[in-house]
N, C-alpha and C. Protein backbone atom coordinates (compact mmCIF):
# COMPACT_ATOMS: atom_id res chain seq x y z
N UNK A 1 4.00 -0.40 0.37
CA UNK A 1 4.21 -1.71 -0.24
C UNK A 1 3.65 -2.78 0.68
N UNK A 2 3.13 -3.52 0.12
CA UNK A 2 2.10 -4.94 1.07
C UNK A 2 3.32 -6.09 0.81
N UNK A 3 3.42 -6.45 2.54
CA UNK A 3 4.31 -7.55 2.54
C UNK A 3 3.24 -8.98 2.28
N UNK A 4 3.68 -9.91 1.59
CA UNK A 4 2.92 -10.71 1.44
C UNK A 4 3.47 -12.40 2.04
N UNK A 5 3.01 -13.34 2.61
CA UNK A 5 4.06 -14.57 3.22
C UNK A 5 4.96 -15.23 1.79
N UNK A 6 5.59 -15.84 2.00
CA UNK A 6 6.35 -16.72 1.15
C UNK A 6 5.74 -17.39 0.13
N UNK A 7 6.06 -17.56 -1.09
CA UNK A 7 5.13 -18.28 -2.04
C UNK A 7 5.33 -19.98 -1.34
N UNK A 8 4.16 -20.66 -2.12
CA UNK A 8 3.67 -22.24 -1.56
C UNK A 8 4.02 -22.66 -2.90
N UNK A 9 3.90 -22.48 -3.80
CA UNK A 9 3.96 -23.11 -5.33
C UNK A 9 4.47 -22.15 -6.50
N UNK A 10 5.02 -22.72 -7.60
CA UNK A 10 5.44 -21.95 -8.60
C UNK A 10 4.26 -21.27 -9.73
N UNK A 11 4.35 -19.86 -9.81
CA UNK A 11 3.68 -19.45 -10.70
C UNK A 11 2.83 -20.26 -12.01
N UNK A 12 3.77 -21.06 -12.46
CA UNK A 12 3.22 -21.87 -13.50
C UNK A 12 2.45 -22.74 -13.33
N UNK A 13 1.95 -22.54 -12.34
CA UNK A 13 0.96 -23.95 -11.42
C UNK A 13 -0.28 -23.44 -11.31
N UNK A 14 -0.03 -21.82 -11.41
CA UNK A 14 -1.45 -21.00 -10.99
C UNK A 14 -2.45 -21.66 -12.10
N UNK A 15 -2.42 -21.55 -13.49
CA UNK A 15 -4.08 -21.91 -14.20
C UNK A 15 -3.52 -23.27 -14.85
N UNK A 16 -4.20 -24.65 -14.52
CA UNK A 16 -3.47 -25.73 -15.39
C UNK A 16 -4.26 -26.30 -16.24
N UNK A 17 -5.73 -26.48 -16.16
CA UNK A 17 -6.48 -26.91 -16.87
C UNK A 17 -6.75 -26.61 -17.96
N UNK A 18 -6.79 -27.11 -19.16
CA UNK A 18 -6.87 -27.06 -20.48
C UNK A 18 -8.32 -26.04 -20.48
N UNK A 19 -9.05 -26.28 -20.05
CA UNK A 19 -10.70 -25.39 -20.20
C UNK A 19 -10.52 -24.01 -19.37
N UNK A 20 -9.90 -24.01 -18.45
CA UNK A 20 -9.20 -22.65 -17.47
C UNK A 20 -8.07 -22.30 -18.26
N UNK A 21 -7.03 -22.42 -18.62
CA UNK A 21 -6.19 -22.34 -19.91
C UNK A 21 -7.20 -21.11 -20.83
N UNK A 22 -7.64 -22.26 -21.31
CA UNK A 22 -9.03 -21.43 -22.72
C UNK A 22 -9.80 -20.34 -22.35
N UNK A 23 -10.05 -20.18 -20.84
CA UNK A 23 -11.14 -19.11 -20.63
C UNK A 23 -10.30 -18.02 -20.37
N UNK A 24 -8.99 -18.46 -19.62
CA UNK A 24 -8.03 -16.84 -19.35
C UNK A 24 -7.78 -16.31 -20.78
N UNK A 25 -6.98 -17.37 -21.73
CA UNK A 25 -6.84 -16.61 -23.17
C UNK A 25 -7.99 -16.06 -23.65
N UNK A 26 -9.01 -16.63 -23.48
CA UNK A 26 -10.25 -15.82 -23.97
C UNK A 26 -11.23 -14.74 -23.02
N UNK A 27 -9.87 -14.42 -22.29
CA UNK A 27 -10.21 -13.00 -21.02
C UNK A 27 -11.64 -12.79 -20.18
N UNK A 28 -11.69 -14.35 -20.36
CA UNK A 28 -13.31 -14.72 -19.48
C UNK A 28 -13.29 -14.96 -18.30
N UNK A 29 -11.73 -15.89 -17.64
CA UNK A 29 -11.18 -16.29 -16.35
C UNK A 29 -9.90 -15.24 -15.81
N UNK A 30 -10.28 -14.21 -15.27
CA UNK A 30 -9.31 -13.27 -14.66
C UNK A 30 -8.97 -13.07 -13.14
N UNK A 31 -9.30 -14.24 -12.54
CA UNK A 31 -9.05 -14.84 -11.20
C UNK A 31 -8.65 -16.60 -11.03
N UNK A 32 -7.94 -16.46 -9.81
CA UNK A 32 -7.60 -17.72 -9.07
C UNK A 32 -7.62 -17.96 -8.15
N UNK A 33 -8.37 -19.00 -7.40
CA UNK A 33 -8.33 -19.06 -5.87
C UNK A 33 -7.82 -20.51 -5.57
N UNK A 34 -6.20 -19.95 -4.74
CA UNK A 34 -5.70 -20.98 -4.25
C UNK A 34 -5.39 -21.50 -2.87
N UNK A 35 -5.19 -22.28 -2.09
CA UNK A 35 -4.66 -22.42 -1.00
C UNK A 35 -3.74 -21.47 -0.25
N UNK A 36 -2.56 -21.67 -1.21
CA UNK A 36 -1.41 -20.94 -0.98
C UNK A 36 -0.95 -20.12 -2.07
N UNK A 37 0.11 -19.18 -1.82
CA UNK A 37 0.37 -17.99 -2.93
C UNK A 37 1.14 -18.45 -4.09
N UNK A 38 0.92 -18.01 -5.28
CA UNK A 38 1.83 -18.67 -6.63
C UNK A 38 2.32 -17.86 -7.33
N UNK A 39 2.02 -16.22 -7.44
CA UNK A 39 2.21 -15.26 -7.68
C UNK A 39 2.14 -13.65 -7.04
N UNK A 40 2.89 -13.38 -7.27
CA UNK A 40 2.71 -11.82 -6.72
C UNK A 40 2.41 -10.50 -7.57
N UNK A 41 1.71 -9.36 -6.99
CA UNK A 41 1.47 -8.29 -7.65
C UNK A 41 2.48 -8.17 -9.23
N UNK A 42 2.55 -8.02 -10.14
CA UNK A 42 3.46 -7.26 -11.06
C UNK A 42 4.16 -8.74 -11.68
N UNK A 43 4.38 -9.98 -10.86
CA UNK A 43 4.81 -11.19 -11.83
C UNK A 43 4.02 -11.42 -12.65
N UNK A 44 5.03 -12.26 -14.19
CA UNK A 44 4.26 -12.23 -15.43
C UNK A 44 4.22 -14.05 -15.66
N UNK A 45 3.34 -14.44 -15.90
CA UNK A 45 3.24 -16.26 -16.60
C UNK A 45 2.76 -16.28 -17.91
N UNK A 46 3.41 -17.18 -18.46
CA UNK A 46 2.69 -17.79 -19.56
C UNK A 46 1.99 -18.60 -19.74
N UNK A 47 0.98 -18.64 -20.41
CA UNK A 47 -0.25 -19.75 -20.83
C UNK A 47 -0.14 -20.19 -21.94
N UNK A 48 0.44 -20.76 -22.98
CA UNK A 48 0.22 -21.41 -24.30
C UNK A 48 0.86 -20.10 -24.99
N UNK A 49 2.05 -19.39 -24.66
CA UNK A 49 2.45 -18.34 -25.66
C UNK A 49 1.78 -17.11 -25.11
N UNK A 50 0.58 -16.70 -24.50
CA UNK A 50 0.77 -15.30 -24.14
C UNK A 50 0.97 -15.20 -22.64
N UNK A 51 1.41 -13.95 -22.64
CA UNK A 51 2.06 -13.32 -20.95
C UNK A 51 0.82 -12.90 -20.37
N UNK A 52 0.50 -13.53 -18.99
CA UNK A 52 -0.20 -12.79 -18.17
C UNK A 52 0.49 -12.07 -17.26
N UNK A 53 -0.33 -11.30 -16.50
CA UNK A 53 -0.02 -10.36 -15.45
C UNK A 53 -0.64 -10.82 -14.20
N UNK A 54 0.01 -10.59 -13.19
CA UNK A 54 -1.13 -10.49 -11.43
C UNK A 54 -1.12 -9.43 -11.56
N UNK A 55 -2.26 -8.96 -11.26
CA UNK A 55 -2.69 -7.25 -11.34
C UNK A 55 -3.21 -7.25 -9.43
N UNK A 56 -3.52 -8.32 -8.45
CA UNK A 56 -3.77 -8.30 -7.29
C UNK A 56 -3.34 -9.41 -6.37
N UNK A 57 -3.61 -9.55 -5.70
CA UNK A 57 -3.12 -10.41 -4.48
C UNK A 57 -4.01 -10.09 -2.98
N UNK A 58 -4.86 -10.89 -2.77
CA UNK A 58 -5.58 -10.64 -1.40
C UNK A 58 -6.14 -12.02 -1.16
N UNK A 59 -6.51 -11.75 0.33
CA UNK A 59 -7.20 -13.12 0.90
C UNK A 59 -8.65 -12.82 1.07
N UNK A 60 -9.38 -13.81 1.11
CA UNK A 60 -10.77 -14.12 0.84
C UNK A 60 -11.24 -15.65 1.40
N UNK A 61 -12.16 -15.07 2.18
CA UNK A 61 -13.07 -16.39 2.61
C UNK A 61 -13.94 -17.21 1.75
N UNK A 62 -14.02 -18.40 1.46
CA UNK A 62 -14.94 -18.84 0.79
C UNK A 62 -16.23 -18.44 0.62
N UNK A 63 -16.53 -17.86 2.22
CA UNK A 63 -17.85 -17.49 1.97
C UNK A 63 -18.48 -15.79 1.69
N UNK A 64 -17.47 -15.25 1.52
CA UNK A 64 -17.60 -14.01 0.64
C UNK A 64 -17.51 -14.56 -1.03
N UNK A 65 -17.63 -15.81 -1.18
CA UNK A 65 -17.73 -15.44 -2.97
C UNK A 65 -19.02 -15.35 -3.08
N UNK A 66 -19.19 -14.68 -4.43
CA UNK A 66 -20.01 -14.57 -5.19
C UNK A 66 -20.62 -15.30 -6.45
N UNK A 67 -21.66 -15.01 -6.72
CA UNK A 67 -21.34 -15.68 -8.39
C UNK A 67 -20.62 -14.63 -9.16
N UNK A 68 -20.52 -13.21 -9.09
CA UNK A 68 -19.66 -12.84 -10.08
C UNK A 68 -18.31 -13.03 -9.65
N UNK A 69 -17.58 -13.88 -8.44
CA UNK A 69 -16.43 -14.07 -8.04
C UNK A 69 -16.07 -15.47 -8.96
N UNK A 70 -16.96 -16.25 -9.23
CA UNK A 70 -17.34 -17.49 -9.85
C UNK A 70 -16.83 -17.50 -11.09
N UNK A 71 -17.33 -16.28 -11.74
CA UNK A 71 -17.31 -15.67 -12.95
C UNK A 71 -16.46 -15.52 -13.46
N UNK A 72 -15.40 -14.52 -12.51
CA UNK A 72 -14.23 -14.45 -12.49
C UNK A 72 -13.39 -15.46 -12.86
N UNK A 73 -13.65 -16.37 -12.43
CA UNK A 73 -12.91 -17.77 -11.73
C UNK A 73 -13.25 -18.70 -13.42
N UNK A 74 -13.96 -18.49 -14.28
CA UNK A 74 -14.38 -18.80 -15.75
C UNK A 74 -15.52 -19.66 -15.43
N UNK A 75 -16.60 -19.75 -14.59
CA UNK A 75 -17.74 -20.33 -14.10
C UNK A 75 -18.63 -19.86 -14.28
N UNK A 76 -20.23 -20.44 -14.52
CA UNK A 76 -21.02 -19.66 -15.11
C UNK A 76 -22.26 -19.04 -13.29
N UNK A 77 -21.75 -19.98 -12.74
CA UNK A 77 -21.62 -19.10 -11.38
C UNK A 77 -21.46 -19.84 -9.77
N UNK A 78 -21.79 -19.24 -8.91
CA UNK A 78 -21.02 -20.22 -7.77
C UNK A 78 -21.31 -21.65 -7.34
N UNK A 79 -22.37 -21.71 -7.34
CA UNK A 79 -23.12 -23.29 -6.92
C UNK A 79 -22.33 -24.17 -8.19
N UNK A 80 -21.75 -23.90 -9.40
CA UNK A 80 -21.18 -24.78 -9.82
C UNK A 80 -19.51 -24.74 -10.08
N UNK A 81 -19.23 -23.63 -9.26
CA UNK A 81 -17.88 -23.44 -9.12
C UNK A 81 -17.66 -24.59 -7.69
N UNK A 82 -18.19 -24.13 -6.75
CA UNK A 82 -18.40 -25.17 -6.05
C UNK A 82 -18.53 -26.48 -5.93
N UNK A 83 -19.49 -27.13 -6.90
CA UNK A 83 -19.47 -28.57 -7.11
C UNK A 83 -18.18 -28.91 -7.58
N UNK A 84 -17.54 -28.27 -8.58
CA UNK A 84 -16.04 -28.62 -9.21
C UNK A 84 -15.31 -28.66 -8.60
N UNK A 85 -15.39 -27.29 -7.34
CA UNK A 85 -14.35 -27.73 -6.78
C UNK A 85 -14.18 -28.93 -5.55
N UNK A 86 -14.88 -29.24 -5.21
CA UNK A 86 -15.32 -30.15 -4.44
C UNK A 86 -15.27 -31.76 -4.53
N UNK A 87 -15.56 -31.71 -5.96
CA UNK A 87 -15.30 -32.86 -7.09
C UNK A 87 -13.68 -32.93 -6.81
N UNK A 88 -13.11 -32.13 -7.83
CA UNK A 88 -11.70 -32.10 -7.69
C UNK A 88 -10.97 -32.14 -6.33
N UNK A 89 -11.35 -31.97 -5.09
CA UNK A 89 -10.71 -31.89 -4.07
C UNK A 89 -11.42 -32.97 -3.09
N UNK A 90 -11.16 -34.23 -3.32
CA UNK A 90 -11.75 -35.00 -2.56
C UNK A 90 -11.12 -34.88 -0.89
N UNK A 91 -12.70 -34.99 -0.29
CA UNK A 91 -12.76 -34.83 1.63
C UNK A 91 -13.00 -33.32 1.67
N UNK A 92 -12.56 -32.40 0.53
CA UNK A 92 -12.62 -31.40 0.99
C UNK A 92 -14.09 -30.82 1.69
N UNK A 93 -14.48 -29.99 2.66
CA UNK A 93 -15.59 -29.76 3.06
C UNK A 93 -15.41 -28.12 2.48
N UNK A 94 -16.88 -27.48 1.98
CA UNK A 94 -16.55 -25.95 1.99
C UNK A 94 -17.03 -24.99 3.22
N UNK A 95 -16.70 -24.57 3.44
CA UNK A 95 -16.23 -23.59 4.93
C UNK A 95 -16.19 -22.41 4.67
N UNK A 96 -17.09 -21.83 4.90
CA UNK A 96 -17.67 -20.27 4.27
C UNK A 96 -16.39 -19.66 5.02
N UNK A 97 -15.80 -19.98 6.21
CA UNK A 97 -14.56 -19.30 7.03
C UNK A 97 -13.56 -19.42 6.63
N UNK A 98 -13.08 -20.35 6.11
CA UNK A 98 -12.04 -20.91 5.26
C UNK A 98 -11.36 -19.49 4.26
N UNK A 99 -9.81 -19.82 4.24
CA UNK A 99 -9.44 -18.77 3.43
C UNK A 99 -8.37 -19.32 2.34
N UNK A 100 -8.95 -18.22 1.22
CA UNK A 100 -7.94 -18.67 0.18
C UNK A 100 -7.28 -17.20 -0.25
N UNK A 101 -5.95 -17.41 -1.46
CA UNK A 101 -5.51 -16.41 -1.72
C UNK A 101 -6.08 -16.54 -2.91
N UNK A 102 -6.89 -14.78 -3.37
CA UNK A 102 -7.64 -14.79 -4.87
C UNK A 102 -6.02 -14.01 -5.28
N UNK A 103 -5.99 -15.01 -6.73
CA UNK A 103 -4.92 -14.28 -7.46
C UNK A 103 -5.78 -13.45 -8.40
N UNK A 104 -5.37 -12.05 -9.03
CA UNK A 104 -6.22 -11.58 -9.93
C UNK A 104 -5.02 -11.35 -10.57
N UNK A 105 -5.72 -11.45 -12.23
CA UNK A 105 -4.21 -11.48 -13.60
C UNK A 105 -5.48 -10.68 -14.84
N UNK A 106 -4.55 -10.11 -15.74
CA UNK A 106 -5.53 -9.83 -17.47
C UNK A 106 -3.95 -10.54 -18.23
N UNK A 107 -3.97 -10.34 -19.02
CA UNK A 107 -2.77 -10.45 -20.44
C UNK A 107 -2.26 -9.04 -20.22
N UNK A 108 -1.44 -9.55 -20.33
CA UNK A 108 -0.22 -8.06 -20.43
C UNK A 108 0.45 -7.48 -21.75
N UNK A 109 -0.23 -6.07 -21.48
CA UNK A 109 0.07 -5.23 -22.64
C UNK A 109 1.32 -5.67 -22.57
N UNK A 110 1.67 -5.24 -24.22
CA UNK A 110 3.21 -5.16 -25.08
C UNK A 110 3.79 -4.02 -24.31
């Protein structure tokens, strides 16, 4: 069993955006990369009525993404996952060393 640190935020915080919203229900966005942890292996959230799953939990440097990490993330690939996020996170600088926690989730079978 993988001990993991203390959660930073509540599960329901993990996907908030109305267009990230739309791409997990439409099983296009099956990752999250956050600061801090919001979910763990096997917890379930809801999005607009259906249940997701975390199916993973690991840390990751910024500069191991990919574009298919991007992809993941409901982006059509990294150089503009990047600008967004960057946009959205004003001062932030990106730091290929830098680490985030990738949440990975699908919809959860009945």
């Amino acid at each position: 069993m993988t001990t993991y640190p203390n959660r930073t935020c509540s599960i329901e915080r993990l996907v908030t955006h109305p267009k990230l919203v739309a791409a997990a229900k439409a099983g296009t966005k099956t990752q999250q990369r956050r600061d801090g942890i919001y979910g763990f292996p096997g917890e379930v959230f809801d999005l607009e009525g259906i249940a997701f799953e975390v199916t993973s939990l690991e840390r990751q440097s910024l500069g191991e993404m990919t574009d298919e990490h991007a992809q993941a993330e409901g982006y059509p690939n990294l150089e503009m996952y990047k600008d967004i996020i960057l946009r959205m996170h004003a001062g932030m600088e990106w730091k290929s060393e830098s680490l985030v926690w990738v949440h990975s989730f699908k919809i959860k079978e009945a």
